[in-house]
Protein backbone atom coordinates (compact mmCIF):
# COMPACT_ATOMS: atom_id res chain seq x y z
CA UNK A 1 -12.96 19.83 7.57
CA UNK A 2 -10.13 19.53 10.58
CA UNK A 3 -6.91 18.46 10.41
CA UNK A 4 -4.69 17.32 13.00
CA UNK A 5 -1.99 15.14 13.18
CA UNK A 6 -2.64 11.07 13.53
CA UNK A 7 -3.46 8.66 16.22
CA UNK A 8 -3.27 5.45 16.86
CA UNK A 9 -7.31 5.41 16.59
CA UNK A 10 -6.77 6.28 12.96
CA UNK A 11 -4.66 3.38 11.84
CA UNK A 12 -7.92 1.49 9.88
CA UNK A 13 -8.36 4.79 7.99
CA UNK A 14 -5.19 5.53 7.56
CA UNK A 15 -4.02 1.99 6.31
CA UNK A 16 -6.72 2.13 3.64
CA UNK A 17 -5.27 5.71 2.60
CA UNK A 18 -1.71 4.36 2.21
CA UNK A 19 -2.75 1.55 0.49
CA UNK A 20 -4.52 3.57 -1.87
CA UNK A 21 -1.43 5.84 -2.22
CA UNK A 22 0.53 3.02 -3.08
CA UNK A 23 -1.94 1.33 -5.87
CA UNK A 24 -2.08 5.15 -7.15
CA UNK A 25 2.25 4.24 -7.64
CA UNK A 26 1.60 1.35 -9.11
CA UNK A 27 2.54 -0.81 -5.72
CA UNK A 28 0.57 -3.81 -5.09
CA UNK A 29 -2.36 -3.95 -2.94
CA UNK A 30 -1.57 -4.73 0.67
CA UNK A 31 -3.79 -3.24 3.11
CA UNK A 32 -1.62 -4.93 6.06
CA UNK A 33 1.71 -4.08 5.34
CA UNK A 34 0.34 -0.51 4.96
CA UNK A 35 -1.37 -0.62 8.51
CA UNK A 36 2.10 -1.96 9.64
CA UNK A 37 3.95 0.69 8.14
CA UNK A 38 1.45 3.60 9.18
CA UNK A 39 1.84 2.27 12.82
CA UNK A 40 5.60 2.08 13.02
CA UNK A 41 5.79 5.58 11.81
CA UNK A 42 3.59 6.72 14.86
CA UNK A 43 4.79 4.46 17.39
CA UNK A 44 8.30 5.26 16.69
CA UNK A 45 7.81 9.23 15.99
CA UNK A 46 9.88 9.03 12.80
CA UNK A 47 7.70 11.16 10.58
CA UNK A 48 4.58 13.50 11.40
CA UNK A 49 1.50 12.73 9.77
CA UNK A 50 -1.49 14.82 9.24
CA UNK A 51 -4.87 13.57 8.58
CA UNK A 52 -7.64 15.57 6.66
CA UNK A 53 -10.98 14.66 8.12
CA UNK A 54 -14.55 15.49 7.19
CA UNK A 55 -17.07 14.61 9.87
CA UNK A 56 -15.24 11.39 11.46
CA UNK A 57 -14.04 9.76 8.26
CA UNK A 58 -10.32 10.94 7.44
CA UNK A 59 -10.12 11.87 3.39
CA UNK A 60 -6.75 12.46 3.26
CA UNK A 61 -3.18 12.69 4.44
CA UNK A 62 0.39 13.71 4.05
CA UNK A 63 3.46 12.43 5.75
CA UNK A 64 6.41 14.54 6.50
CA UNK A 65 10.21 12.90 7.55
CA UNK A 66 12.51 15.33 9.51
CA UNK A 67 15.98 16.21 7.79
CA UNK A 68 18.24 18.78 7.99
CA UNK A 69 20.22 21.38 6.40
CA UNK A 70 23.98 21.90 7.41
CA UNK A 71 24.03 25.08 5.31
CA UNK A 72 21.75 26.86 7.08
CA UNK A 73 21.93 24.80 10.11
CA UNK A 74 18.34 24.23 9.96
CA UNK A 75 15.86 21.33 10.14
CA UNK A 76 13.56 21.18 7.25
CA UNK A 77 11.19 18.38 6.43
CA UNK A 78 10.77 16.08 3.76
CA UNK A 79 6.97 16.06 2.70
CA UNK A 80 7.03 12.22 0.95
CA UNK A 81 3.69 11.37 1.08
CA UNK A 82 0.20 13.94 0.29
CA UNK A 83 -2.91 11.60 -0.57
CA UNK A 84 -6.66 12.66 -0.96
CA UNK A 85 -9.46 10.19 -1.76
CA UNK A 86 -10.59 9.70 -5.18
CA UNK A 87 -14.06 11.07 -3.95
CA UNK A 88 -13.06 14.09 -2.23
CA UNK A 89 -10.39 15.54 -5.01
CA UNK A 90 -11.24 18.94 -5.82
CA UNK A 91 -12.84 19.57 -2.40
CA UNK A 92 -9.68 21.49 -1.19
CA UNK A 93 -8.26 19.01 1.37
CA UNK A 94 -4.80 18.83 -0.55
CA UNK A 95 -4.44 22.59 -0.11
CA UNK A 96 -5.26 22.38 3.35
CA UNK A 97 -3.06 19.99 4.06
CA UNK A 98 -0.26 21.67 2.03
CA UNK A 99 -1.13 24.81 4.01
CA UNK A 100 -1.19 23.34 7.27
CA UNK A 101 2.17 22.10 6.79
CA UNK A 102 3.78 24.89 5.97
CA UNK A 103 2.34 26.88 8.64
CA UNK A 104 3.87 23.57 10.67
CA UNK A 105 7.08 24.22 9.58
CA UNK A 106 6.90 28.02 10.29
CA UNK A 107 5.94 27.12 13.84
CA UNK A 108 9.37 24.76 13.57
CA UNK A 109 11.44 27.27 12.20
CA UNK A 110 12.11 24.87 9.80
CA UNK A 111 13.82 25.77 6.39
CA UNK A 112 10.92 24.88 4.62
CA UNK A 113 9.37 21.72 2.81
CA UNK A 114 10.98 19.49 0.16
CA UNK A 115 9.27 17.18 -2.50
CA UNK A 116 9.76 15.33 -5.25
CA UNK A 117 6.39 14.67 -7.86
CA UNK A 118 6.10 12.91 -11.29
CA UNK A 119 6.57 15.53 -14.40
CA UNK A 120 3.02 14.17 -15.13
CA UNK A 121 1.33 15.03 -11.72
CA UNK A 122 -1.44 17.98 -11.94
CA UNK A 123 -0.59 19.01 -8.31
CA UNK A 124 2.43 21.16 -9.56
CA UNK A 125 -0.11 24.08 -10.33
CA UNK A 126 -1.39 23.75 -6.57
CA UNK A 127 2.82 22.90 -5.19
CA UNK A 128 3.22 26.71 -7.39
CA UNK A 129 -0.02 28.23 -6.57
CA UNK A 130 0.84 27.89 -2.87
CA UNK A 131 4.39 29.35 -3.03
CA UNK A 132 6.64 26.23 -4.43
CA UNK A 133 9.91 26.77 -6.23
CA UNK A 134 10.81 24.12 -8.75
CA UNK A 135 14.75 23.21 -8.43
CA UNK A 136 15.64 23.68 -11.38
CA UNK A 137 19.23 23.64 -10.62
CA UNK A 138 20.00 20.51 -9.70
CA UNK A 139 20.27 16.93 -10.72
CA UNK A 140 18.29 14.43 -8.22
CA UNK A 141 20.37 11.02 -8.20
CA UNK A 142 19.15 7.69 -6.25
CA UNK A 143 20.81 5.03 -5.45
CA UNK A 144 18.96 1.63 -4.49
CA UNK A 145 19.99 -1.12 -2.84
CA UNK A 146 19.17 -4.43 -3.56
CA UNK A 147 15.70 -6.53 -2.36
């Protein structure tokens, strides 16, 4: 397995990923507006994006959007998006990506890595396993806008 972070070569793959991401959250199939989406991100440079790949065929990915923290005058990084195909799960490629990552962030001197996951979703023993806090003390609040 390698990881590195995403190319323009990738987009087929990676559009299939995200779209497979979003069916997983219950979006609608859209293959398109995921390739769309996957290529504004690297075009632009608005997020960093790591693929998982096993021979040439990428298995997995995780998207991370730069923030920052005015408390410890910091950037940190916002880890939205961690996907692994169906066939692959239990293969290790989420753990590699989580720990590649983190050891991105290190090399950042970031703050660290933020996430938000359903109460429901297994990967909290992995998210703990691999050094994870869960914030317990606070509320998380969203706002959204119409359309």
């Amino acid at each position: 397995m390698t990881i590195r972070e995403a190319q323009r070569e990738d987009l087929p793959q990676l559009a299939e990923l995200m779209d497979a991401y979003r069916v997983f959250y219950g979006a609608p199939s859209d293959i398109e507006k995921a390739r769309v989406f996957m290529h504004e991100r690297i075009i632009k440079q608005d997020s960093v994006i790591f693929v998982a790949l096993q021979g040439d065929r990428i298995c997995g990915f995780t998207q991370l959007y730069p923030s920052f923290s005015s408390v410890s005058l910091r950037p940190l990084f916002i880890l939205n998006d961690l996907f692994v195909s169906p066939e692959r799960r239990g293969a290790g490629l989420g753990e590699a990506l989580l720990m590649h990552t983190q050891e991105f962030c290190r090399n950042k001197n970031a703050k660290g890595l933020a996430l938000e996951t359903g109460v429901d979703n297994p990967a909290q023993d992995l998210y703990e396993r691999l050094g994870w806090k869960k914030d317990t003390g606070v509320f998380h609040y969203f706002w959204t806008s119409r359309g």
